[in-house]
PDB file of N, CA and C in Angstrom:
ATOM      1  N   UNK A   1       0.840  -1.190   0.000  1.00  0.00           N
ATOM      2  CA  UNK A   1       0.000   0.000   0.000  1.00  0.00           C
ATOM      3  C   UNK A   1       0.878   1.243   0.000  1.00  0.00           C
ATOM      4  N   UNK A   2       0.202   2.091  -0.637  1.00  0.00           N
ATOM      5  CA  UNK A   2       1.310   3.614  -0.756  1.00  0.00           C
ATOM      6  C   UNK A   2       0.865   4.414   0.484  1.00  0.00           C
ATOM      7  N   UNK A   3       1.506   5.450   0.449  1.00  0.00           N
ATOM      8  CA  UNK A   3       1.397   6.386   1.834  1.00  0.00           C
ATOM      9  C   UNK A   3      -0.098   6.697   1.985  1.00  0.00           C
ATOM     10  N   UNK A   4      -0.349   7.180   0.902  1.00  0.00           N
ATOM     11  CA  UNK A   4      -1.724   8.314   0.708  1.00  0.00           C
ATOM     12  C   UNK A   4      -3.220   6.999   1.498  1.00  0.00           C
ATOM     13  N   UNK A   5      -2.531   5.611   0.787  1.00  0.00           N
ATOM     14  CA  UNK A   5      -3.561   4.907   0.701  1.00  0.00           C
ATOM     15  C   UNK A   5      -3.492   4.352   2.451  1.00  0.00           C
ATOM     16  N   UNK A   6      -2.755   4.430   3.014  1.00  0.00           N
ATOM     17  CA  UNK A   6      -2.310   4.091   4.289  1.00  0.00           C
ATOM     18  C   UNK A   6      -3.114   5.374   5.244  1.00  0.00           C
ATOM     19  N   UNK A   7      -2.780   6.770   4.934  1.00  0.00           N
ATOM     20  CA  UNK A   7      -3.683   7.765   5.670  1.00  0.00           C
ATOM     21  C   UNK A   7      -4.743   7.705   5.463  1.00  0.00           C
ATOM     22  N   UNK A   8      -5.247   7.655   4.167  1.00  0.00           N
ATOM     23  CA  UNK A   8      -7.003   7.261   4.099  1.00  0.00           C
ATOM     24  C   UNK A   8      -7.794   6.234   5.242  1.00  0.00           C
ATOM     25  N   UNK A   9      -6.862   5.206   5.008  1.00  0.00           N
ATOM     26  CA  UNK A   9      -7.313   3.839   5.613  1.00  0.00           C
ATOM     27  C   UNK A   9      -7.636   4.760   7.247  1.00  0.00           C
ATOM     28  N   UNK A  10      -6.298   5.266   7.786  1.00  0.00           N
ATOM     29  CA  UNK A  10      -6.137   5.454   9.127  1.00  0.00           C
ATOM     30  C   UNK A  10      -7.517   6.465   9.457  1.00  0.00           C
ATOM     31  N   UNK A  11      -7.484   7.417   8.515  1.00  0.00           N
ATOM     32  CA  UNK A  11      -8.515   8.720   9.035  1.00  0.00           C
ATOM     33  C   UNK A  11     -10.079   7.963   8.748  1.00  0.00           C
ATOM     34  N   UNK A  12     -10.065   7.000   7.614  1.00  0.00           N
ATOM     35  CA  UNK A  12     -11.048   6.202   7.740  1.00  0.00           C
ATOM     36  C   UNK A  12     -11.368   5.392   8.918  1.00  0.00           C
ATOM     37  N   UNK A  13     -10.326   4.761   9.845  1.00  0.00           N
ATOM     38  CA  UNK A  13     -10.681   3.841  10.552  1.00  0.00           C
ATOM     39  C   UNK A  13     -11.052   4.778  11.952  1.00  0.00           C
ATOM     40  N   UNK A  14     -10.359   5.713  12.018  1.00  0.00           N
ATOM     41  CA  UNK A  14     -10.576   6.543  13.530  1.00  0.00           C
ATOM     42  C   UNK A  14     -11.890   7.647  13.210  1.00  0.00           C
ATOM     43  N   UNK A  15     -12.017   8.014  12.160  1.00  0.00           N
ATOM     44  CA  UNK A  15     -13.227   9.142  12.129  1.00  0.00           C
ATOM     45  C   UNK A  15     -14.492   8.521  12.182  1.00  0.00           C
ATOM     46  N   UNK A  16     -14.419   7.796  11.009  1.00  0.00           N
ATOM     47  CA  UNK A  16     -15.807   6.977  10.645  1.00  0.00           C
ATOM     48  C   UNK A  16     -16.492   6.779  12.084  1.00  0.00           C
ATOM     49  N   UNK A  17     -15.654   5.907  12.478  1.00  0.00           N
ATOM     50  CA  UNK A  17     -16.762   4.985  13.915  1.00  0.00           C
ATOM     51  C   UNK A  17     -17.410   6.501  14.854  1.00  0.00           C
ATOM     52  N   UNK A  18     -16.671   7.548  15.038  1.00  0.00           N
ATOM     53  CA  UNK A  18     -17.107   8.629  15.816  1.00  0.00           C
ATOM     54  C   UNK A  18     -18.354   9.452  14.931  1.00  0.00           C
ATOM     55  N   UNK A  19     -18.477   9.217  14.483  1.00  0.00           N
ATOM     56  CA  UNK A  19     -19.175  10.113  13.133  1.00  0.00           C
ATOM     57  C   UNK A  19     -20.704   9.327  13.070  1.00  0.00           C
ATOM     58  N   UNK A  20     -20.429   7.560  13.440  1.00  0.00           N
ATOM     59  CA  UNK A  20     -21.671   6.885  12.970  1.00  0.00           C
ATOM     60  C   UNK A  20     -22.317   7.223  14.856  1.00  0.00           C
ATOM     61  N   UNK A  21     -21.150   7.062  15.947  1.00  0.00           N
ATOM     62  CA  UNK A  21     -21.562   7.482  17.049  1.00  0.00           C
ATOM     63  C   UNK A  21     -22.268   8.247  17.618  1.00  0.00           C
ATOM     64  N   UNK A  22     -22.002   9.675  17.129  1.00  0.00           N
ATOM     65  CA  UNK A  22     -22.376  10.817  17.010  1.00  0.00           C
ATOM     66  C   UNK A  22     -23.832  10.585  16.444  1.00  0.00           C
ATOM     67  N   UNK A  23     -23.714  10.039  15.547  1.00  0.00           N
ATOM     68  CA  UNK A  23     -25.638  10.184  14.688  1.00  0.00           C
ATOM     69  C   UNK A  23     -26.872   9.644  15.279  1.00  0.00           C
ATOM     70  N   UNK A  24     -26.149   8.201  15.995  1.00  0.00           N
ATOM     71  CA  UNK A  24     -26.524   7.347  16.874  1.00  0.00           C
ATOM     72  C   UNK A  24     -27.210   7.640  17.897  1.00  0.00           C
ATOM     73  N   UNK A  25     -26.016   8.709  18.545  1.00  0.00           N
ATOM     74  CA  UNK A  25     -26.145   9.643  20.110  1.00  0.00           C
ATOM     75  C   UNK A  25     -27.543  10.713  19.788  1.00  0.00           C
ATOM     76  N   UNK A  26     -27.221  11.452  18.653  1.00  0.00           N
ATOM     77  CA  UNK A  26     -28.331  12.492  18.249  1.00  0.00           C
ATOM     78  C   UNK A  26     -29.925  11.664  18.053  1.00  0.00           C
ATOM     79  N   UNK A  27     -29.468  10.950  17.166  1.00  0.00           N
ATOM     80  CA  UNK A  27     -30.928   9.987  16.906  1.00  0.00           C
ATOM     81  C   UNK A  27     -31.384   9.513  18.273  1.00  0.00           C
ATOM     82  N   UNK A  28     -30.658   8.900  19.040  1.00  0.00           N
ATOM     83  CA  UNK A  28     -31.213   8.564  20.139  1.00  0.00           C
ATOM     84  C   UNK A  28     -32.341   9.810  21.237  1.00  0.00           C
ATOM     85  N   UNK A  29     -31.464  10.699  21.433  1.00  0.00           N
ATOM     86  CA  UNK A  29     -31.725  11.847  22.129  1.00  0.00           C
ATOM     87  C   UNK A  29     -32.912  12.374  21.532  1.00  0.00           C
ATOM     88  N   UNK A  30     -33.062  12.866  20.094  1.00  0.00           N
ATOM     89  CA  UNK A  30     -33.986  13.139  19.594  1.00  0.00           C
ATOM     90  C   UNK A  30     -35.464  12.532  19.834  1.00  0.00           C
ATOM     91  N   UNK A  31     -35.265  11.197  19.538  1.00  0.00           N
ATOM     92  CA  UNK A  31     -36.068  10.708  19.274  1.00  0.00           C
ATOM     93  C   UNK A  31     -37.527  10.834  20.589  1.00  0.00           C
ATOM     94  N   UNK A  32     -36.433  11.130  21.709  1.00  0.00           N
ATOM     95  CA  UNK A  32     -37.681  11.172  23.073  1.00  0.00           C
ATOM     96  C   UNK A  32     -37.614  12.381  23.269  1.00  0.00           C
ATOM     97  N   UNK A  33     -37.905  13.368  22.152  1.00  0.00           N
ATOM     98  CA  UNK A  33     -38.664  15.232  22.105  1.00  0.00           C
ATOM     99  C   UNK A  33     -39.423  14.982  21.452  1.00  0.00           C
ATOM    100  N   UNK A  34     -40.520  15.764  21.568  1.00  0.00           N
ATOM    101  CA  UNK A  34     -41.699  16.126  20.987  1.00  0.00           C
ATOM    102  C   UNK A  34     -41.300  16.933  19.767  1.00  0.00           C
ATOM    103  N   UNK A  35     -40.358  18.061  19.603  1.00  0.00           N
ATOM    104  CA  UNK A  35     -40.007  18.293  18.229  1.00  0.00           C
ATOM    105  C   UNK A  35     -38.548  17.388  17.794  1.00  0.00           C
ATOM    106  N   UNK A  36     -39.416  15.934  17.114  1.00  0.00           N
ATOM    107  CA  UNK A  36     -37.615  15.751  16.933  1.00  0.00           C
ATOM    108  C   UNK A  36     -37.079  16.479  15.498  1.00  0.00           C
ATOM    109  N   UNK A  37     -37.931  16.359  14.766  1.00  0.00           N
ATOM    110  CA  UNK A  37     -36.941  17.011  14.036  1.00  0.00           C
ATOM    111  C   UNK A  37     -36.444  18.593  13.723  1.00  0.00           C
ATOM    112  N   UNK A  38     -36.936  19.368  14.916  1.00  0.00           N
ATOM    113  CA  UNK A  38     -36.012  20.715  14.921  1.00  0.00           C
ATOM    114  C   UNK A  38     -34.964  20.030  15.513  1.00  0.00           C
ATOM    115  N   UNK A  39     -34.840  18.978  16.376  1.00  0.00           N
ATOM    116  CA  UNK A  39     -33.968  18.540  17.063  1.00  0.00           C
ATOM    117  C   UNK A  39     -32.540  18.107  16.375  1.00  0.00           C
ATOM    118  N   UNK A  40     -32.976  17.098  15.748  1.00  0.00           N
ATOM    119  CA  UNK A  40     -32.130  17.039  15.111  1.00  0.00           C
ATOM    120  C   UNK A  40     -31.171  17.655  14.329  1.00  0.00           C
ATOM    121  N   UNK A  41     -31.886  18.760  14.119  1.00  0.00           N
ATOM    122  CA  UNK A  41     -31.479  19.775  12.159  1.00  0.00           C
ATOM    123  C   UNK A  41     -30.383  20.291  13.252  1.00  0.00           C
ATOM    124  N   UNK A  42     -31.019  20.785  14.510  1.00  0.00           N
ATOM    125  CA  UNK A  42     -30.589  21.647  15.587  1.00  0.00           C
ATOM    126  C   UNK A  42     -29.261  20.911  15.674  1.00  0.00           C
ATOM    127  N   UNK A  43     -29.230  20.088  16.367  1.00  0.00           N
ATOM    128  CA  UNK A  43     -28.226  19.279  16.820  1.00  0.00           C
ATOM    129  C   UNK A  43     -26.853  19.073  16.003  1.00  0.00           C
ATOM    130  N   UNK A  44     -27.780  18.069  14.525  1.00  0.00           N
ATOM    131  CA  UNK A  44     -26.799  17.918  13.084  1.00  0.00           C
ATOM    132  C   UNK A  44     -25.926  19.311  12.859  1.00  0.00           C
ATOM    133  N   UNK A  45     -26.770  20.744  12.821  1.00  0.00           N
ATOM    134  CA  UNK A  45     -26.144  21.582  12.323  1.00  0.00           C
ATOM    135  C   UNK A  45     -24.401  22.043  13.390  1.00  0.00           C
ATOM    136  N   UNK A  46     -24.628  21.694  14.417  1.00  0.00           N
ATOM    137  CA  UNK A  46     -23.582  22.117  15.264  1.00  0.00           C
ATOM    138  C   UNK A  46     -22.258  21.037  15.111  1.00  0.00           C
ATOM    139  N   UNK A  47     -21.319  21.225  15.106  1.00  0.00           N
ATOM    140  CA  UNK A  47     -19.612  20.500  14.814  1.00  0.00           C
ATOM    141  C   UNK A  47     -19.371  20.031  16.495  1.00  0.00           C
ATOM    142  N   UNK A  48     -20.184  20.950  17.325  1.00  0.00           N
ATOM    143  CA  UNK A  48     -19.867  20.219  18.301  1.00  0.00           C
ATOM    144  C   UNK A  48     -20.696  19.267  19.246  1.00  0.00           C
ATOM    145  N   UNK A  49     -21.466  18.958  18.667  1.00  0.00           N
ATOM    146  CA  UNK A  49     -22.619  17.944  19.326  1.00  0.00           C
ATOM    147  C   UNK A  49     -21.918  16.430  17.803  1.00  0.00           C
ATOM    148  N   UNK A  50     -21.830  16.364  16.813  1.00  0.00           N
ATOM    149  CA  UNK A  50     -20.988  15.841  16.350  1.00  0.00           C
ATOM    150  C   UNK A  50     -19.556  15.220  17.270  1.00  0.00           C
ATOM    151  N   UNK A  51     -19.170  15.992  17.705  1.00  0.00           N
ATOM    152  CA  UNK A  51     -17.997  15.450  18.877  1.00  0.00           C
ATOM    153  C   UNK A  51     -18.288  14.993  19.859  1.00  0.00           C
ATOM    154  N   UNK A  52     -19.783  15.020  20.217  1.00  0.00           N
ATOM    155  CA  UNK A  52     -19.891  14.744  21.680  1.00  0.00           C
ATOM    156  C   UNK A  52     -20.166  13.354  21.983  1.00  0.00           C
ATOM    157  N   UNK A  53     -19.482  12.496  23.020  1.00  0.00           N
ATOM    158  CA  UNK A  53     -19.918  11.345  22.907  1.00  0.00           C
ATOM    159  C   UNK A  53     -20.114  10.514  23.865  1.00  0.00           C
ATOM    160  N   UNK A  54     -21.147  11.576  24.507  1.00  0.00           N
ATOM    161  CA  UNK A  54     -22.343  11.103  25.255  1.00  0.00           C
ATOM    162  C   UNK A  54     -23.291  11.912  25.549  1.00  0.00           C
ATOM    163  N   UNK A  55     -24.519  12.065  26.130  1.00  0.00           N
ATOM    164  CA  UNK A  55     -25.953  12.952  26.211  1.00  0.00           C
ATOM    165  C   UNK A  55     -25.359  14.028  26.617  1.00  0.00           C
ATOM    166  N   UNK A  56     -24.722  14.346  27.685  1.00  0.00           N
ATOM    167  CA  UNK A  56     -24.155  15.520  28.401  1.00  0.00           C
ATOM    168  C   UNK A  56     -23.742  16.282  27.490  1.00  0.00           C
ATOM    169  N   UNK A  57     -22.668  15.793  26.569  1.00  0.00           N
ATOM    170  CA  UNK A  57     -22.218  16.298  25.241  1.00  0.00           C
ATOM    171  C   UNK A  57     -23.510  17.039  24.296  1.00  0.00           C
ATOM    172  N   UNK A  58     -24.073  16.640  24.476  1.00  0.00           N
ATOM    173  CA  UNK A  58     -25.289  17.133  23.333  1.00  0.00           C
ATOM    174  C   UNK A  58     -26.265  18.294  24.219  1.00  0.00           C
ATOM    175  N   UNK A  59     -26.443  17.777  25.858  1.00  0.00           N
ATOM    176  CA  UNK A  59     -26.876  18.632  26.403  1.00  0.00           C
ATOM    177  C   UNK A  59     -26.715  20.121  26.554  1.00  0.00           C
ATOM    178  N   UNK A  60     -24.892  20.023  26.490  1.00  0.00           N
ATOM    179  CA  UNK A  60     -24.459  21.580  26.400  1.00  0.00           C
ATOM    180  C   UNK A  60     -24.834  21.762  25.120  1.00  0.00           C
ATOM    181  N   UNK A  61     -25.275  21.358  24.359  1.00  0.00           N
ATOM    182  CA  UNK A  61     -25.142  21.934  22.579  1.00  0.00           C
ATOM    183  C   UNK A  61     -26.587  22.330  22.569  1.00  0.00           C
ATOM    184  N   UNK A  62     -27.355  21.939  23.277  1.00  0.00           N
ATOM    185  CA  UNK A  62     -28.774  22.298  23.433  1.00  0.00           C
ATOM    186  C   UNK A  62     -29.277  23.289  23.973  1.00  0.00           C
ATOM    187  N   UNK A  63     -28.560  23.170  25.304  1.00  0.00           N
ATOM    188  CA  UNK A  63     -28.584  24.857  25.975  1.00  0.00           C
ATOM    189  C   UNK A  63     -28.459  25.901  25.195  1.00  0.00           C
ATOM    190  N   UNK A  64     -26.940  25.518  24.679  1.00  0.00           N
ATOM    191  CA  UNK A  64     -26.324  26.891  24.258  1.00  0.00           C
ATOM    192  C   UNK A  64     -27.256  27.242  22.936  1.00  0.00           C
ATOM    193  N   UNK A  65     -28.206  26.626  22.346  1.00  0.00           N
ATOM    194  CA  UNK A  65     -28.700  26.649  21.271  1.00  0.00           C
ATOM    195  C   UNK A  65     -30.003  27.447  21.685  1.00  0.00           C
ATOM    196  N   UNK A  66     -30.958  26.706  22.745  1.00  0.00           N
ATOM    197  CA  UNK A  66     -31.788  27.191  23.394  1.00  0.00           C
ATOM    198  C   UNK A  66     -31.781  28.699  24.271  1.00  0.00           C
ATOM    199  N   UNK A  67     -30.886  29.310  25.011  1.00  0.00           N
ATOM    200  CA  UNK A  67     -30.222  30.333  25.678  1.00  0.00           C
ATOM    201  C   UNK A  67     -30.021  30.951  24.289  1.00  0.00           C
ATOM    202  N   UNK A  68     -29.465  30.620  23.033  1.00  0.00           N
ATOM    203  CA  UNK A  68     -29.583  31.995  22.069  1.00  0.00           C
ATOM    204  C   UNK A  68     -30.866  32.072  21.436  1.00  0.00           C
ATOM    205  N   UNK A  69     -31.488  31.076  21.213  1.00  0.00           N
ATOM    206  CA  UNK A  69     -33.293  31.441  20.912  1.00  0.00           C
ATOM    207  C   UNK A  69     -33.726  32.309  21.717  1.00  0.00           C
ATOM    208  N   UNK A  70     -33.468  32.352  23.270  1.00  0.00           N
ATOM    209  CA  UNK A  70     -34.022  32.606  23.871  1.00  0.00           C
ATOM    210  C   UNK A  70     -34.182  34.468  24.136  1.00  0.00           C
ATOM    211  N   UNK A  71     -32.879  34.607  24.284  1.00  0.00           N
ATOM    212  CA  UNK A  71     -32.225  35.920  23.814  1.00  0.00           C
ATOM    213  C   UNK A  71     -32.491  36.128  22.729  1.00  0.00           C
ATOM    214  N   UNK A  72     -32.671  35.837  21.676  1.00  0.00           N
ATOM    215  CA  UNK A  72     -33.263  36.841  20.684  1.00  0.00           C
ATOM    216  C   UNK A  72     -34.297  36.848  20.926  1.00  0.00           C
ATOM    217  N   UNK A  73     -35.419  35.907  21.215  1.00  0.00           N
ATOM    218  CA  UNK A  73     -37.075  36.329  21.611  1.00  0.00           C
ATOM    219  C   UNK A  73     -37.072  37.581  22.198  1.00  0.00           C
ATOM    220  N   UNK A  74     -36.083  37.292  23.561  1.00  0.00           N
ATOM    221  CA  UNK A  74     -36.454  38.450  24.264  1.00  0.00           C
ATOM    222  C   UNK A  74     -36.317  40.046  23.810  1.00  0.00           C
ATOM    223  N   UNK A  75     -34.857  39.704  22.974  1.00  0.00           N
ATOM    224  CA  UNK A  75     -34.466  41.369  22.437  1.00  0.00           C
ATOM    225  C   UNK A  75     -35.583  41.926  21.454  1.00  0.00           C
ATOM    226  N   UNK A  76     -36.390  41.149  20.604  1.00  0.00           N
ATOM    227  CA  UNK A  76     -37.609  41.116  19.982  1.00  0.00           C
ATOM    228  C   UNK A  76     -38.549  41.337  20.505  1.00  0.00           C
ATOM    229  N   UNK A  77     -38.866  40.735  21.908  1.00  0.00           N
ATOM    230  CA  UNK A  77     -40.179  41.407  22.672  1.00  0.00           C
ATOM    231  C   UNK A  77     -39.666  42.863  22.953  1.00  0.00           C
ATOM    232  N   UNK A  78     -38.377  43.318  23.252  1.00  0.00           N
ATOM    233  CA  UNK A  78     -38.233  44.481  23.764  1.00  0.00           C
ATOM    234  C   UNK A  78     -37.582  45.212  22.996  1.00  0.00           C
ATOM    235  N   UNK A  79     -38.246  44.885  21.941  1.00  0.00           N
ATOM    236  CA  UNK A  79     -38.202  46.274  21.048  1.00  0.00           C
ATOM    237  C   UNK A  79     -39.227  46.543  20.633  1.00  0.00           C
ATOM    238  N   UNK A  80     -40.441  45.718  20.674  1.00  0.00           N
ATOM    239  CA  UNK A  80     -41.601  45.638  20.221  1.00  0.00           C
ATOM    240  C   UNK A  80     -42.407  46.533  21.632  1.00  0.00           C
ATOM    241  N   UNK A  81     -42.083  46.222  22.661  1.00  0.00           N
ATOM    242  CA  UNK A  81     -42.247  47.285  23.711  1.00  0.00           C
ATOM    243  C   UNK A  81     -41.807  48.691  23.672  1.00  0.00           C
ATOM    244  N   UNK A  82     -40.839  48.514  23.176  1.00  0.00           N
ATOM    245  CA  UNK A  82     -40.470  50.095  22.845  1.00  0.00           C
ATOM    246  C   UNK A  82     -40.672  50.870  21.840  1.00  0.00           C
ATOM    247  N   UNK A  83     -41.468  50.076  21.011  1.00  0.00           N
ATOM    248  CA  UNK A  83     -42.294  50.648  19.761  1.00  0.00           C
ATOM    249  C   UNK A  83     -43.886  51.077  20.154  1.00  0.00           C
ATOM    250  N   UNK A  84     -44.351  50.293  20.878  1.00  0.00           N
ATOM    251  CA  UNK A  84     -45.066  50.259  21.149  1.00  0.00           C
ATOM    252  C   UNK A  84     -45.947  51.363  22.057  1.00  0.00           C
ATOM    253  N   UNK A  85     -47.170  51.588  21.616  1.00  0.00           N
ATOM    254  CA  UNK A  85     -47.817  52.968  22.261  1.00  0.00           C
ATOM    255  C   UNK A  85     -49.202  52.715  22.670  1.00  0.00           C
ATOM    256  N   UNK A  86     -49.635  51.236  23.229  1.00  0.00           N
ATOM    257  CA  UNK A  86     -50.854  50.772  23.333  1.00  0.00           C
ATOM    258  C   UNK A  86     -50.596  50.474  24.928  1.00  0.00           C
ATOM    259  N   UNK A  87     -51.227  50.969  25.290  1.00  0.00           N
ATOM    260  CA  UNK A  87     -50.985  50.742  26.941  1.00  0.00           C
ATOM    261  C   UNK A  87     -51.156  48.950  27.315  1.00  0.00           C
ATOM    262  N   UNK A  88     -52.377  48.843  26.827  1.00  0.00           N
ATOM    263  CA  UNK A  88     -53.010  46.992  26.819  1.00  0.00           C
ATOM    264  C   UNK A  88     -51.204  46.190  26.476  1.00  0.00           C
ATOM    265  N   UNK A  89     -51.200  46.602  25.158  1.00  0.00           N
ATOM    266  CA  UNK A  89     -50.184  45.873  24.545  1.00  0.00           C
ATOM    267  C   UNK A  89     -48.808  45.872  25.274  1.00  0.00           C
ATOM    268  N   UNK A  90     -48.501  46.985  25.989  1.00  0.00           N
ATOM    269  CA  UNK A  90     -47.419  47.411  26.773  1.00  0.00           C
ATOM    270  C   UNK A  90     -47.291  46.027  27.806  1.00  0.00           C
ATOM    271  N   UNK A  91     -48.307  46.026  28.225  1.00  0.00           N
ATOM    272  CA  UNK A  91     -48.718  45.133  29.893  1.00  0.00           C
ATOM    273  C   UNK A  91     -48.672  43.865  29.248  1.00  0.00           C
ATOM    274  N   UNK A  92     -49.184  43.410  28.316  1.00  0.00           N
ATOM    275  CA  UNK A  92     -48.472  41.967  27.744  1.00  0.00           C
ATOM    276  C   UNK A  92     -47.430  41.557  27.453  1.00  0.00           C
ATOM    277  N   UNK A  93     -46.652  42.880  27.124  1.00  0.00           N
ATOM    278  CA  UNK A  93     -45.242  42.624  26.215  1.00  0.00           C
ATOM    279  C   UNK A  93     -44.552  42.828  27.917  1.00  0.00           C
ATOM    280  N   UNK A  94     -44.684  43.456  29.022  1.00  0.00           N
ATOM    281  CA  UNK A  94     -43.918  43.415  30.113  1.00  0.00           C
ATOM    282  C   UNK A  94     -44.185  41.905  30.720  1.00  0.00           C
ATOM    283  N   UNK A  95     -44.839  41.260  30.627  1.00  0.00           N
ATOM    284  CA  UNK A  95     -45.267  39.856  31.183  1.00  0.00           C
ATOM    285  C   UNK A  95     -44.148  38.510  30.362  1.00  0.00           C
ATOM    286  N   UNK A  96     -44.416  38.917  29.423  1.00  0.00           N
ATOM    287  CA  UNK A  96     -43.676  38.537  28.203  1.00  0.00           C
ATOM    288  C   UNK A  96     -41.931  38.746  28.324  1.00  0.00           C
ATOM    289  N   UNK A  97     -41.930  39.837  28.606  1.00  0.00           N
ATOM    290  CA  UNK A  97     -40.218  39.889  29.057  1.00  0.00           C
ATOM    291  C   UNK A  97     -39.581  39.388  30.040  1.00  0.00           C
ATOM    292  N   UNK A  98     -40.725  39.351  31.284  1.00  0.00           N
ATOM    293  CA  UNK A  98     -40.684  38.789  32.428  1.00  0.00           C
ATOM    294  C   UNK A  98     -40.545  37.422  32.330  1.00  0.00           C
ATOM    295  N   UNK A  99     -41.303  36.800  31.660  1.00  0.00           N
ATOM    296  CA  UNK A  99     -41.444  35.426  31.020  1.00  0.00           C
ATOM    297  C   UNK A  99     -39.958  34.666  30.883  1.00  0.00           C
ATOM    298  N   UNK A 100     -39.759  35.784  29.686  1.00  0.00           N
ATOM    299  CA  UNK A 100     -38.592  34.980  29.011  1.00  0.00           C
ATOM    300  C   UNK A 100     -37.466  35.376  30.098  1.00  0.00           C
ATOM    301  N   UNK A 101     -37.384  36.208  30.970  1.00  0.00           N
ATOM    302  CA  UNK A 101     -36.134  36.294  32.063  1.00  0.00           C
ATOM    303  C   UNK A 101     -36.070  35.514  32.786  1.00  0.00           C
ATOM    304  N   UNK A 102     -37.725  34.796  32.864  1.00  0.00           N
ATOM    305  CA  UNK A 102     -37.031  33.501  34.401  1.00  0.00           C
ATOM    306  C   UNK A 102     -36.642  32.522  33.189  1.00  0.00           C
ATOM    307  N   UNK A 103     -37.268  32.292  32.047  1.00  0.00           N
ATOM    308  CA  UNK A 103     -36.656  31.123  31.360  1.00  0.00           C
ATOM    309  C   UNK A 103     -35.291  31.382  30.875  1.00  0.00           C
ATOM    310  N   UNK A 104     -34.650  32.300  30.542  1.00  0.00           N
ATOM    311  CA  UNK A 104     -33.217  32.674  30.658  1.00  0.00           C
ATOM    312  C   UNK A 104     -32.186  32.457  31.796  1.00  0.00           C
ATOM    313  N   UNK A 105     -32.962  32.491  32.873  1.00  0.00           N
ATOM    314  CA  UNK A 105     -31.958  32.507  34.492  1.00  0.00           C
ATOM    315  C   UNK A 105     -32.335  31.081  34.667  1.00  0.00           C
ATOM    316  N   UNK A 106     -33.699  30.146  33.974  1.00  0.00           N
ATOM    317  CA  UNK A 106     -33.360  28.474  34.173  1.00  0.00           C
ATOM    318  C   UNK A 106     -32.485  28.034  33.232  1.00  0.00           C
ATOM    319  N   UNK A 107     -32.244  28.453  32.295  1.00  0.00           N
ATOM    320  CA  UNK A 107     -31.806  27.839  30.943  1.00  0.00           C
ATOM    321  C   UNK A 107     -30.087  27.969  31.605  1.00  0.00           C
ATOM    322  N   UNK A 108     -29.719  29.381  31.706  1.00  0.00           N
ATOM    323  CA  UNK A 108     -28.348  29.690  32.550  1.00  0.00           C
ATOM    324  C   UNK A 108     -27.932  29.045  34.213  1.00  0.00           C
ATOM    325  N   UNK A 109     -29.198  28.321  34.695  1.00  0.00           N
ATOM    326  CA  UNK A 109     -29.011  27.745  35.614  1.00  0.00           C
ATOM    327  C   UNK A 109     -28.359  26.371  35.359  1.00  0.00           C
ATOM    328  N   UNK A 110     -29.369  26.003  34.362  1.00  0.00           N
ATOM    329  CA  UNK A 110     -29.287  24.593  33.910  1.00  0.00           C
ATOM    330  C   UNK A 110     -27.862  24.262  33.142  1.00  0.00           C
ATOM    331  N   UNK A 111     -27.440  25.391  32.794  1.00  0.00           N
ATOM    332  CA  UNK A 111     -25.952  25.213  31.790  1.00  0.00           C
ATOM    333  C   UNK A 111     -24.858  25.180  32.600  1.00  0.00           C
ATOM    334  N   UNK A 112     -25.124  25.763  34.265  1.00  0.00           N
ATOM    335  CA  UNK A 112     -23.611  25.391  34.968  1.00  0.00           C
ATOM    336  C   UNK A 112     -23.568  23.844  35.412  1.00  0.00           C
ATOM    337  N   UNK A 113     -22.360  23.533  35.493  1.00  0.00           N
ATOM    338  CA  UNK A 113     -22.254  22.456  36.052  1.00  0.00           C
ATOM    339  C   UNK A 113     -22.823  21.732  37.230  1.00  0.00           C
ATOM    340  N   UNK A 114     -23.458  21.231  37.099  1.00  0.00           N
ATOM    341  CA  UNK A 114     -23.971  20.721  39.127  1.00  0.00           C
ATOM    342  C   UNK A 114     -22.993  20.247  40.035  1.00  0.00           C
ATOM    343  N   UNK A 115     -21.581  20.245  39.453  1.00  0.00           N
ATOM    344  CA  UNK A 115     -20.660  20.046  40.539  1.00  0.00           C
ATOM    345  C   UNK A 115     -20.783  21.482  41.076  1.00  0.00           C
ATOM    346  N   UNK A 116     -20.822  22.359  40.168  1.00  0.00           N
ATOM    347  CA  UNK A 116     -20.373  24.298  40.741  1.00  0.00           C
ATOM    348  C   UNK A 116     -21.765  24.029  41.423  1.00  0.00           C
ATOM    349  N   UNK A 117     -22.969  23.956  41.222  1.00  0.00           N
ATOM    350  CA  UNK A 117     -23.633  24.580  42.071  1.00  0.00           C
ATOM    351  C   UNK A 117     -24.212  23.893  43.647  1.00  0.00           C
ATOM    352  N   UNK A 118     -23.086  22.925  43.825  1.00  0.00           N
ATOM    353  CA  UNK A 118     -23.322  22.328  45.411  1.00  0.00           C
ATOM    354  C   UNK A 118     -21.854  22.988  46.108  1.00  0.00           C
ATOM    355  N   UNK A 119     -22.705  24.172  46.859  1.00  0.00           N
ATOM    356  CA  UNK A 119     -21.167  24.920  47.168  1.00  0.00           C
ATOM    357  C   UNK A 119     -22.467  25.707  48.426  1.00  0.00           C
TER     358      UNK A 119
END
C-alpha cells in the first residue's frame, strides 16, 4: 500500500466509527422530544454535538442553542415594547419579558455544572 492509501485507511478507521456514534447519540436523544426534528437539524447543524460522545455532550449543545433562541425572543419582545404605544399591549409585552427572564436565568441555571452549584 502507498502512503496516501495508508492515511485514508487510518482517518477512515478513527473518524468513521465517531461520526456513525455521534448520529446514533443524536438519533437517540432526539427521538424522546416532541419536536424531533427541529432537534435534530438543531443538533446535526452544530460540529460540536458531532464530537460529543455522550448525552451531556449534546446537552451543552442544546442549551447553548436554546439560551440563544431565547435571547433573541427576548431582544424582539423588547423592542416591540419600545415601539409600542398601546398601553393593553405594553402590559403583555412586560409579562412577556418577564417570562422569558425567568426562562433565561433556568436555561443559565441549567448550563452550569452541578458540581459548581453544590457549594
Amino acid at each position: 500500500m502507498n502512503t496516501i492509501s495508508n492515511v485514508f485507511l487510518v482517518l477512515l478507521v478513527t473518524l468513521w466509527p465517531s461520526q456513525i456514534l455521534a448520529q446514533n447519540l443524536i438519533t437517540s436523544a432526539c427521538d424522546h422530544t416532541l419536536y424531533k426534528e427541529l432537534c435534530r437539524k438543531t443538533l446535526e447543524s452544530d460540529p460540536a454535538s458531532r464530537a460529543a460522545t455522550n448525552f451531556e455532550g449534546l446537552d451543552k449543545v442544546a442549551l447553548k442553542h436554546a439560551t440563544s433562541a431565547a435571547t433573541q425572543i427576548r431582544s424582539k419582545v423588547t423592542n416591540l415594547l419600545n415601539g409600542s404605544s398601546s398601553k393593553a399591549i405594553k402590559g403583555a409585552l412586560k409579562i412577556a419579558i418577564r417570562t422569558t427572564k425567568v426562562q433565561l436565568d433556568n436555561l443559565r441555571t441549567r448550563a452550569v455544572p452541578w458540581h459548581l452549584k453544590i457549594q
